[in-house]
PDB file of N, CA and C in Angstrom:
ATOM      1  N   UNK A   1       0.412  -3.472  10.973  1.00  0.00           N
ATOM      2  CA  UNK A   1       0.180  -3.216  12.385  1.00  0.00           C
ATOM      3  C   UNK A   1      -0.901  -2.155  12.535  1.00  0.00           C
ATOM      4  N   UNK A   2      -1.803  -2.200  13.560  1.00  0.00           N
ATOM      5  CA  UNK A   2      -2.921  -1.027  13.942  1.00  0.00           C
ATOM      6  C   UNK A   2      -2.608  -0.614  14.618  1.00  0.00           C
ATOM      7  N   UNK A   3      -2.507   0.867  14.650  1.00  0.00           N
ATOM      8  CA  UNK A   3      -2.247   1.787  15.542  1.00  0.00           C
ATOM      9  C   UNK A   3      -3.354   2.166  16.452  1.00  0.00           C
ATOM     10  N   UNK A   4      -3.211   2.679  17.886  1.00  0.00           N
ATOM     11  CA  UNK A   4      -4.253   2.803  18.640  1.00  0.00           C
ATOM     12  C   UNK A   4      -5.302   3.957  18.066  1.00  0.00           C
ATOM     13  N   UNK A   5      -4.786   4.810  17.091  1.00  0.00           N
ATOM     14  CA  UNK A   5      -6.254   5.935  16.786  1.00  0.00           C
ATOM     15  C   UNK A   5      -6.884   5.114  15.832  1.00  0.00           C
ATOM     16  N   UNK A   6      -6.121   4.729  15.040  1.00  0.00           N
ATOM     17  CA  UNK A   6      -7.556   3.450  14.297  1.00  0.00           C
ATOM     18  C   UNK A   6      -8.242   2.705  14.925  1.00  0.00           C
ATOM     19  N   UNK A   7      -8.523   2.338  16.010  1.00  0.00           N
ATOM     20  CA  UNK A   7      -9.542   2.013  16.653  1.00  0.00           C
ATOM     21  C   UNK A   7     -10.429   2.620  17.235  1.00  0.00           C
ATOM     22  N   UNK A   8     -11.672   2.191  17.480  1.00  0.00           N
ATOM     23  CA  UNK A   8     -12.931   2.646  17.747  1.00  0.00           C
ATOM     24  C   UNK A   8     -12.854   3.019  19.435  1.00  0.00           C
ATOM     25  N   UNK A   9     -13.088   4.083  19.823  1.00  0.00           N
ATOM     26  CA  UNK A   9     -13.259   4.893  21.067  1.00  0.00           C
ATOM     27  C   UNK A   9     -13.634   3.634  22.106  1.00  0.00           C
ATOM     28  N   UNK A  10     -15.078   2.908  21.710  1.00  0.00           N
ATOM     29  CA  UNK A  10     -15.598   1.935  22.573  1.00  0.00           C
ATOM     30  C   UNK A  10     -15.461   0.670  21.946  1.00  0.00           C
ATOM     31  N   UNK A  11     -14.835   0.005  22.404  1.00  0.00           N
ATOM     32  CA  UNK A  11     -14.107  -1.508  22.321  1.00  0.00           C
ATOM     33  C   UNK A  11     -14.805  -2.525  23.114  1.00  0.00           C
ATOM     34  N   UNK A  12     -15.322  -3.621  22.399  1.00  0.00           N
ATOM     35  CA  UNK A  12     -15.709  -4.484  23.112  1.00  0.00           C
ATOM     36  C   UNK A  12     -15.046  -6.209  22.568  1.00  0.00           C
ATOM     37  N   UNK A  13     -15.052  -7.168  23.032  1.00  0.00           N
ATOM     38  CA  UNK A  13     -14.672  -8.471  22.286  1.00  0.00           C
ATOM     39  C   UNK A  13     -15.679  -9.300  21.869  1.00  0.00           C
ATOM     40  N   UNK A  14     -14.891  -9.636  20.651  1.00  0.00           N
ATOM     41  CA  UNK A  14     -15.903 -10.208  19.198  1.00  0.00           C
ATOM     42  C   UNK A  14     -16.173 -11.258  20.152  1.00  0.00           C
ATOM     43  N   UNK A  15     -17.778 -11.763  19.823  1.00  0.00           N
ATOM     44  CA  UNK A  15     -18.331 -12.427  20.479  1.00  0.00           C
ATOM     45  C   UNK A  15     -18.029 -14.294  19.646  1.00  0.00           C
ATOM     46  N   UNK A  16     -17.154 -13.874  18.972  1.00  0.00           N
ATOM     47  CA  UNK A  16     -16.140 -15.757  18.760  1.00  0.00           C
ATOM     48  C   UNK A  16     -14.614 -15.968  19.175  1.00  0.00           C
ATOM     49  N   UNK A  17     -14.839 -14.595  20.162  1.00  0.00           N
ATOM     50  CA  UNK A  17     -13.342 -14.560  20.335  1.00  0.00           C
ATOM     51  C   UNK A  17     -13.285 -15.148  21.625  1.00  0.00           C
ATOM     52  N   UNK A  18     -12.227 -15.641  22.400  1.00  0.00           N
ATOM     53  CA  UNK A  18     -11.706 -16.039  23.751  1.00  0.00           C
ATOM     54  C   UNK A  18     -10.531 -15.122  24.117  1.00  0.00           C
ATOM     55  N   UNK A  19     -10.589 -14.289  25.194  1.00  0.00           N
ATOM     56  CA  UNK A  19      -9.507 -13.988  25.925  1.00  0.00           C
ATOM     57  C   UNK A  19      -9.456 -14.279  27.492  1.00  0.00           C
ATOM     58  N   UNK A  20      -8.174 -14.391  27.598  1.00  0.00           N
ATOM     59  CA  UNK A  20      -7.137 -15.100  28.481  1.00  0.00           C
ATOM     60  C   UNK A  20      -6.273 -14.035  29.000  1.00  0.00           C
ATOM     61  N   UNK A  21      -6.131 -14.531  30.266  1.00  0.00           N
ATOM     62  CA  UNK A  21      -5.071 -13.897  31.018  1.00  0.00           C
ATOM     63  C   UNK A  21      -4.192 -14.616  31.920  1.00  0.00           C
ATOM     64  N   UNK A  22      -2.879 -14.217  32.448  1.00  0.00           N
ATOM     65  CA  UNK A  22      -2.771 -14.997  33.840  1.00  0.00           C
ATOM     66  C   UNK A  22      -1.277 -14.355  34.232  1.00  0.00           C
ATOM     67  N   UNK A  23      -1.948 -13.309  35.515  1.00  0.00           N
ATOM     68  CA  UNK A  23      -0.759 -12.383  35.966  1.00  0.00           C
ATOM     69  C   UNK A  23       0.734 -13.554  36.700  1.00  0.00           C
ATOM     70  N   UNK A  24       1.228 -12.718  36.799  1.00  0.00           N
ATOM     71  CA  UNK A  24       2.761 -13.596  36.922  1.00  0.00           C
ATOM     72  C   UNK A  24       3.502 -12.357  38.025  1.00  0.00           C
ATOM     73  N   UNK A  25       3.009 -12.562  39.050  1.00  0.00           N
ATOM     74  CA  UNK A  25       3.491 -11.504  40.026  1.00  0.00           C
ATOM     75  C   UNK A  25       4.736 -11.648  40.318  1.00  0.00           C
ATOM     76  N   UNK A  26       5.364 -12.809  40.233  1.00  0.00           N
ATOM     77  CA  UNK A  26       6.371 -12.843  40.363  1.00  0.00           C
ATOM     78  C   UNK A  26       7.470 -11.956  39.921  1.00  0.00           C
ATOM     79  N   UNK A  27       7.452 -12.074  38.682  1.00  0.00           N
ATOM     80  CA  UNK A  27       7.863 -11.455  36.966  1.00  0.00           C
ATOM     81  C   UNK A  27       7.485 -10.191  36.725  1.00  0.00           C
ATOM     82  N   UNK A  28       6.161  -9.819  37.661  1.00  0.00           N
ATOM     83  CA  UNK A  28       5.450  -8.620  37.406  1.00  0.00           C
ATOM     84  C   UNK A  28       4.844  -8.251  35.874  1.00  0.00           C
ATOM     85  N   UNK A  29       4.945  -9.238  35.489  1.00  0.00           N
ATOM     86  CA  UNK A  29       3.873  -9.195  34.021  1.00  0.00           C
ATOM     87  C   UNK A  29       2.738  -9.856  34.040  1.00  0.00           C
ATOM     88  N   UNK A  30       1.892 -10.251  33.174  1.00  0.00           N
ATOM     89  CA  UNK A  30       0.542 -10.509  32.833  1.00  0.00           C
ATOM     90  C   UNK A  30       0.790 -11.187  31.027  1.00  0.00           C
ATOM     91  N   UNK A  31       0.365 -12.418  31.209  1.00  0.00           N
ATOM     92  CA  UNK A  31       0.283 -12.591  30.042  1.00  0.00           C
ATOM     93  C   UNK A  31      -0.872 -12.932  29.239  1.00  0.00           C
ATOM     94  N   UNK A  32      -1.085 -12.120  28.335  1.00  0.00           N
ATOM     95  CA  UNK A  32      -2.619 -12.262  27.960  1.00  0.00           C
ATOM     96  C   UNK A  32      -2.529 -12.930  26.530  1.00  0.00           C
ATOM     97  N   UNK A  33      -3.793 -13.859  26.362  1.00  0.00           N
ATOM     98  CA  UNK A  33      -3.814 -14.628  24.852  1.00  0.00           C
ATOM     99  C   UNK A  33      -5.429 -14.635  24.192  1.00  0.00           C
ATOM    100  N   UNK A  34      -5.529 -14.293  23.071  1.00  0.00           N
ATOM    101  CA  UNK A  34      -6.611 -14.486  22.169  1.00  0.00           C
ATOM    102  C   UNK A  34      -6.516 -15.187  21.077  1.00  0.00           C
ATOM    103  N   UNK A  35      -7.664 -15.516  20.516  1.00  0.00           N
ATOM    104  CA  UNK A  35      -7.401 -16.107  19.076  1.00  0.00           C
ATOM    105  C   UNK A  35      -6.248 -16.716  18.394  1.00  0.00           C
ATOM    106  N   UNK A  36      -5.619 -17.254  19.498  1.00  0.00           N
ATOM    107  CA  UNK A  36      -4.466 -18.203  19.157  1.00  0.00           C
ATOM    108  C   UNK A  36      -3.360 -17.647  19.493  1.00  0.00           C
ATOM    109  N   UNK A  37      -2.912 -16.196  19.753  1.00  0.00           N
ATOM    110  CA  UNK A  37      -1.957 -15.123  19.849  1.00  0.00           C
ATOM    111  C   UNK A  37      -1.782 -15.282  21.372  1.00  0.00           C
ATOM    112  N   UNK A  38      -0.591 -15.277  21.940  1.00  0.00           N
ATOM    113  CA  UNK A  38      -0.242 -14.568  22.907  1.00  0.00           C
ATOM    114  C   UNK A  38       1.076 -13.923  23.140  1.00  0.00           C
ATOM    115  N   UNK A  39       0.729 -12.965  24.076  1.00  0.00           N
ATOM    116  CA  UNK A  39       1.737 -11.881  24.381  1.00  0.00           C
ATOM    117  C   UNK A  39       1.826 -11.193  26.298  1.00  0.00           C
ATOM    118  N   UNK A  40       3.024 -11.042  26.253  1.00  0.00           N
ATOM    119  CA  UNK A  40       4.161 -10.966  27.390  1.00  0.00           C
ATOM    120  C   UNK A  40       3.497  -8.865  27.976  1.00  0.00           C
ATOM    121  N   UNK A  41       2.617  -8.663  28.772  1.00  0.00           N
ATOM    122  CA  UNK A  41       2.723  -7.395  29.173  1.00  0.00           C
ATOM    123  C   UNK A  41       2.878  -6.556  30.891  1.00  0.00           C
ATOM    124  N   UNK A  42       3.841  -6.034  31.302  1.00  0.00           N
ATOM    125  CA  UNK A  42       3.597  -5.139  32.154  1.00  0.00           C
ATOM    126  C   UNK A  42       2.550  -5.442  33.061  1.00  0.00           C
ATOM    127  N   UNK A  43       2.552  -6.048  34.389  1.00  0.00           N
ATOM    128  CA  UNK A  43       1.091  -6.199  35.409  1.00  0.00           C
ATOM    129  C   UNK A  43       0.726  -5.250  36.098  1.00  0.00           C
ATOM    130  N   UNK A  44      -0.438  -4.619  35.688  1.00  0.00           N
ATOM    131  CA  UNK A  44      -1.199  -3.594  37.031  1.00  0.00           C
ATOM    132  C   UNK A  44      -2.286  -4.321  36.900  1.00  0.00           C
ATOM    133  N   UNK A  45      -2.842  -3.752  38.230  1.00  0.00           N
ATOM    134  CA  UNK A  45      -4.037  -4.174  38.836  1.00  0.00           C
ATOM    135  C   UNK A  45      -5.426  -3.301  37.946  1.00  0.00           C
ATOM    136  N   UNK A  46      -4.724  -2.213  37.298  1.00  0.00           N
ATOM    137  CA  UNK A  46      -5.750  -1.505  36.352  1.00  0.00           C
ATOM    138  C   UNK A  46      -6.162  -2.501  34.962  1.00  0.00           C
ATOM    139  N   UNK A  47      -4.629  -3.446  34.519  1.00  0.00           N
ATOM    140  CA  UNK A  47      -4.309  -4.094  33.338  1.00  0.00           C
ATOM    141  C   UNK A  47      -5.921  -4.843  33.730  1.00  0.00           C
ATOM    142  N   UNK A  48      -5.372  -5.647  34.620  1.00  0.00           N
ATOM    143  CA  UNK A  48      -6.260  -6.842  34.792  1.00  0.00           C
ATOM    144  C   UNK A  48      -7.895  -6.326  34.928  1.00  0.00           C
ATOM    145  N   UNK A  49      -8.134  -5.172  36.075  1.00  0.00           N
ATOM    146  CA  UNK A  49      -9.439  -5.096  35.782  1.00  0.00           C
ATOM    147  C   UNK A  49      -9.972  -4.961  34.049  1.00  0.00           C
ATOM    148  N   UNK A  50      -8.984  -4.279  33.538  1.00  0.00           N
ATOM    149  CA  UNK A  50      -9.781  -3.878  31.803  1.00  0.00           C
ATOM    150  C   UNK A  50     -10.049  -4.904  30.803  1.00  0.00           C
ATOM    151  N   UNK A  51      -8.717  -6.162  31.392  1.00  0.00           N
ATOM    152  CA  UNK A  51      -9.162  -7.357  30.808  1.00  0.00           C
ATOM    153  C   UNK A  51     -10.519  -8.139  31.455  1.00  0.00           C
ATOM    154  N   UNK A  52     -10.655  -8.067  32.655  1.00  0.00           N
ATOM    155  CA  UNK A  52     -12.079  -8.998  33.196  1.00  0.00           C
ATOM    156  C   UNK A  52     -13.436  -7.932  32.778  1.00  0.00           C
ATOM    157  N   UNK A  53     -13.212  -6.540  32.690  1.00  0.00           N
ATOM    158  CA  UNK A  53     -14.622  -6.292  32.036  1.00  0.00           C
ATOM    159  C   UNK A  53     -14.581  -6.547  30.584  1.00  0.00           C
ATOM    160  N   UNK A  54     -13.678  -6.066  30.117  1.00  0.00           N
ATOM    161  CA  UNK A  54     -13.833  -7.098  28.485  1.00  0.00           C
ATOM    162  C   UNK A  54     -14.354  -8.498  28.089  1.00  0.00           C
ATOM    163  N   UNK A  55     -13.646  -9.508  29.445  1.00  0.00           N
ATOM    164  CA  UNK A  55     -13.782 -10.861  29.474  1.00  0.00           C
ATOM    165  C   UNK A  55     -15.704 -10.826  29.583  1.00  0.00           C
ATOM    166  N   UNK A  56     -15.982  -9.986  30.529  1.00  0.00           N
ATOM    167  CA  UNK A  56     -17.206  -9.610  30.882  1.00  0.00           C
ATOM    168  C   UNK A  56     -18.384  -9.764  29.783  1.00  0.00           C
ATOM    169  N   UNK A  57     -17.717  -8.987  28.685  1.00  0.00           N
ATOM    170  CA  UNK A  57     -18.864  -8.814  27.706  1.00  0.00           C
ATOM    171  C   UNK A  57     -19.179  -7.163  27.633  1.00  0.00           C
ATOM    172  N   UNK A  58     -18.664  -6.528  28.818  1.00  0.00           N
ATOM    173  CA  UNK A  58     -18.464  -5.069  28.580  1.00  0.00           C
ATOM    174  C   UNK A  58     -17.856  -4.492  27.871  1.00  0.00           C
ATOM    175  N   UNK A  59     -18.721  -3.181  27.428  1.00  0.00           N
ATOM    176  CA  UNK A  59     -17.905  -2.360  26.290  1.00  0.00           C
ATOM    177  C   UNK A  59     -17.136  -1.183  26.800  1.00  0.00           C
ATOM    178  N   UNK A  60     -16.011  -1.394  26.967  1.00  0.00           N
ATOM    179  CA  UNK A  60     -14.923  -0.203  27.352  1.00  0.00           C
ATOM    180  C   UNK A  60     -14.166   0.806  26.662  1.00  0.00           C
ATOM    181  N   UNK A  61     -14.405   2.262  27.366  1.00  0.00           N
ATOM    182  CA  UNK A  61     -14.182   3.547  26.417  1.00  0.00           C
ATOM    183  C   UNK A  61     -12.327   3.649  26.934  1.00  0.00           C
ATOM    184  N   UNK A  62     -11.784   3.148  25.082  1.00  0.00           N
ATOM    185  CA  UNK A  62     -10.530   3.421  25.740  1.00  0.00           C
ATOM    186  C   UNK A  62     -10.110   4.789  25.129  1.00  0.00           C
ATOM    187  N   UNK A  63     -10.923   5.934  24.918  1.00  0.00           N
ATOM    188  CA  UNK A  63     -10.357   7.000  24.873  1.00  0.00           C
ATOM    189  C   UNK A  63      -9.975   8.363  26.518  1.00  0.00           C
ATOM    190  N   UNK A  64     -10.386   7.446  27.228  1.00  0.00           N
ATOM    191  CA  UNK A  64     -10.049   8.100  28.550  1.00  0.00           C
ATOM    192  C   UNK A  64      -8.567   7.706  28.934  1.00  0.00           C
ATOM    193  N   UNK A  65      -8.733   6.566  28.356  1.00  0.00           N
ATOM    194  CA  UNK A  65      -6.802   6.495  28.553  1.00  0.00           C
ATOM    195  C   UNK A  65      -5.751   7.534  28.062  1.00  0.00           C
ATOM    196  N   UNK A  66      -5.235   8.109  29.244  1.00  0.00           N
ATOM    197  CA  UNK A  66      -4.062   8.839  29.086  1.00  0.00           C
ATOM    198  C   UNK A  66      -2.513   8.288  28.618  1.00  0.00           C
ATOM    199  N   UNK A  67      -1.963   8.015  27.743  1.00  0.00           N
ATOM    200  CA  UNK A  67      -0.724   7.987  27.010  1.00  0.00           C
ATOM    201  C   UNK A  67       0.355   8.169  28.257  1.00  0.00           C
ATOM    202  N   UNK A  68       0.248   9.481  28.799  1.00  0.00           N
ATOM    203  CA  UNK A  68       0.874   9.950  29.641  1.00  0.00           C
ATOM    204  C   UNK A  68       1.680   8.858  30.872  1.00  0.00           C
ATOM    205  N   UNK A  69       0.414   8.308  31.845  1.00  0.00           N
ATOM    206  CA  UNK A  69       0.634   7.181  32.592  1.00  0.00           C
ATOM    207  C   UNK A  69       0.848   5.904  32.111  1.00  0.00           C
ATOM    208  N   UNK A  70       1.986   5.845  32.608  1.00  0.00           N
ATOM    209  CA  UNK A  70       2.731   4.311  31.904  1.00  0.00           C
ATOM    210  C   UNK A  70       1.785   3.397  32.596  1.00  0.00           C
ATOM    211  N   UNK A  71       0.773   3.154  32.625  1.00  0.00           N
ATOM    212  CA  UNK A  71       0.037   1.970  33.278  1.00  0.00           C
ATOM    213  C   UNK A  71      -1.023   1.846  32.216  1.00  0.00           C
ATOM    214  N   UNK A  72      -1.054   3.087  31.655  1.00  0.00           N
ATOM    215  CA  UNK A  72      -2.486   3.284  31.066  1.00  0.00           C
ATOM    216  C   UNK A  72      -1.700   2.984  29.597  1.00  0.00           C
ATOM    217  N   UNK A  73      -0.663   3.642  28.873  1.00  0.00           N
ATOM    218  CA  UNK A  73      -0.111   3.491  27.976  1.00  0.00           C
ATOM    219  C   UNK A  73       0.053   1.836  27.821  1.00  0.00           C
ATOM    220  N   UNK A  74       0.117   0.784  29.071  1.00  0.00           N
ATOM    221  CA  UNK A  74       0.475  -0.753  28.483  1.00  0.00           C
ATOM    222  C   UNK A  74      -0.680  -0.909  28.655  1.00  0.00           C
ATOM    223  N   UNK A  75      -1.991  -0.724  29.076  1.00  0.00           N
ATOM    224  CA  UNK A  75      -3.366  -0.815  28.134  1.00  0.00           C
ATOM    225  C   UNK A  75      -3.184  -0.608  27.102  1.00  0.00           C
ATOM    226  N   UNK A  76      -2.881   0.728  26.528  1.00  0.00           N
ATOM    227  CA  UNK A  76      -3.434   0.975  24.534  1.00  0.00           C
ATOM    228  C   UNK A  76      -2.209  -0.473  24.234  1.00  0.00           C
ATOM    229  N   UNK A  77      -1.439  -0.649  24.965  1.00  0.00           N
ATOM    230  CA  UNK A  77      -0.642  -1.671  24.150  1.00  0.00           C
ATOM    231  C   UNK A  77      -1.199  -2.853  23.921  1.00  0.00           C
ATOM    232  N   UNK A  78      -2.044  -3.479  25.116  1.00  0.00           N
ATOM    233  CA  UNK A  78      -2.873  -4.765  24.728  1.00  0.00           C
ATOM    234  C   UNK A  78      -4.002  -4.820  24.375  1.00  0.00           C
ATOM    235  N   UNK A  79      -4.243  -2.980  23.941  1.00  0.00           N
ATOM    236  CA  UNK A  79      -5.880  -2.703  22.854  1.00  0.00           C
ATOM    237  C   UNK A  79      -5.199  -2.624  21.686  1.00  0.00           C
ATOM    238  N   UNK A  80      -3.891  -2.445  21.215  1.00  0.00           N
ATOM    239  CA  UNK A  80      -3.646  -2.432  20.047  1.00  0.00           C
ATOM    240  C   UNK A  80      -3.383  -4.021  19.752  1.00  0.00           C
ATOM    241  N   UNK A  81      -2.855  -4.636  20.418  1.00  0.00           N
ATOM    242  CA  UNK A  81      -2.271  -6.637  20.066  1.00  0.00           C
ATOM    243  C   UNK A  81      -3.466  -7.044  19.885  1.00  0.00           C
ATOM    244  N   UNK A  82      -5.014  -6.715  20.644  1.00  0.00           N
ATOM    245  CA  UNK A  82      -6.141  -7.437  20.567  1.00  0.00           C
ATOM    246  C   UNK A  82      -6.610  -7.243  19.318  1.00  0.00           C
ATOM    247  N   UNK A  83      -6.302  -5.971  18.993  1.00  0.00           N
ATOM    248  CA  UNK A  83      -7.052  -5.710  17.640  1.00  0.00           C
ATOM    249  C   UNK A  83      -6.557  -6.110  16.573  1.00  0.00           C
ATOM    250  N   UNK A  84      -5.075  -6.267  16.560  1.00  0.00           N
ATOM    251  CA  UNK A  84      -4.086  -6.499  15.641  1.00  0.00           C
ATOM    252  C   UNK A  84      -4.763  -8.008  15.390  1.00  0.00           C
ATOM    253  N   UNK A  85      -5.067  -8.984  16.865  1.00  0.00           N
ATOM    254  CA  UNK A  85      -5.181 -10.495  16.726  1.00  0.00           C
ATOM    255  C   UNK A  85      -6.404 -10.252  16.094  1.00  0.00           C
ATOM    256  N   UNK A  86      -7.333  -9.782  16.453  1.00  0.00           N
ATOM    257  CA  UNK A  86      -8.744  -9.785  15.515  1.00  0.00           C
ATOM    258  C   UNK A  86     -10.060  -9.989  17.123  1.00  0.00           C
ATOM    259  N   UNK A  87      -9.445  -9.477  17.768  1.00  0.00           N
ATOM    260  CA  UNK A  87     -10.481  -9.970  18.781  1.00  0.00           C
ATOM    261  C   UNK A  87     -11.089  -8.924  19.617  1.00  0.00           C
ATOM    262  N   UNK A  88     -11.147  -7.438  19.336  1.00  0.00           N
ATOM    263  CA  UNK A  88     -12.034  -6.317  19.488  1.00  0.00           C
ATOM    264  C   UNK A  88     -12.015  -5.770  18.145  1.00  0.00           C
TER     265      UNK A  88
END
């Protein structure tokens, strides 16, 4: 498993990778899939923007993420699954 300090400050997605999303408001989760992987996370409206600038082709600094805020903490969670899948 990769832990979030082993990864690189600025994160972007490998350019053979595909990511996927598709919030579930209902449920209040978001389920996001790459490289064949998918996984069940927590929906904010922060989640989703960080996935569409990624989707983007933008490179995003996830060392501004605070641990602290549980919104921001289920980010490092789907920067750690992406990386784990191979797709930042």
């Amino acid at each position: 498993m990769i832990e979030v300090d082993e990864i690189d400050d600025l994160i972007s997605l490998n350019c053979v990778s595909t990511l996927q999303w598709i919030p579930l408001l209902d449920t209040g989760e978001i389920l996001v899939a790459a490289n064949g992987h998918c996984s069940s996370f927590r929906y904010s409206t922060d989640l989703q923007e960080f996935l569409r600038s990624l989707a983007e082709g933008n490179r995003v600094d996830v060392s501004k993420l605070q641990a602290v805020d549980p919104r921001e903490s289920e980010t490092l969670s789907v920067v750690t699954a992406l990386a784990c899948w191979g797709a930042i």
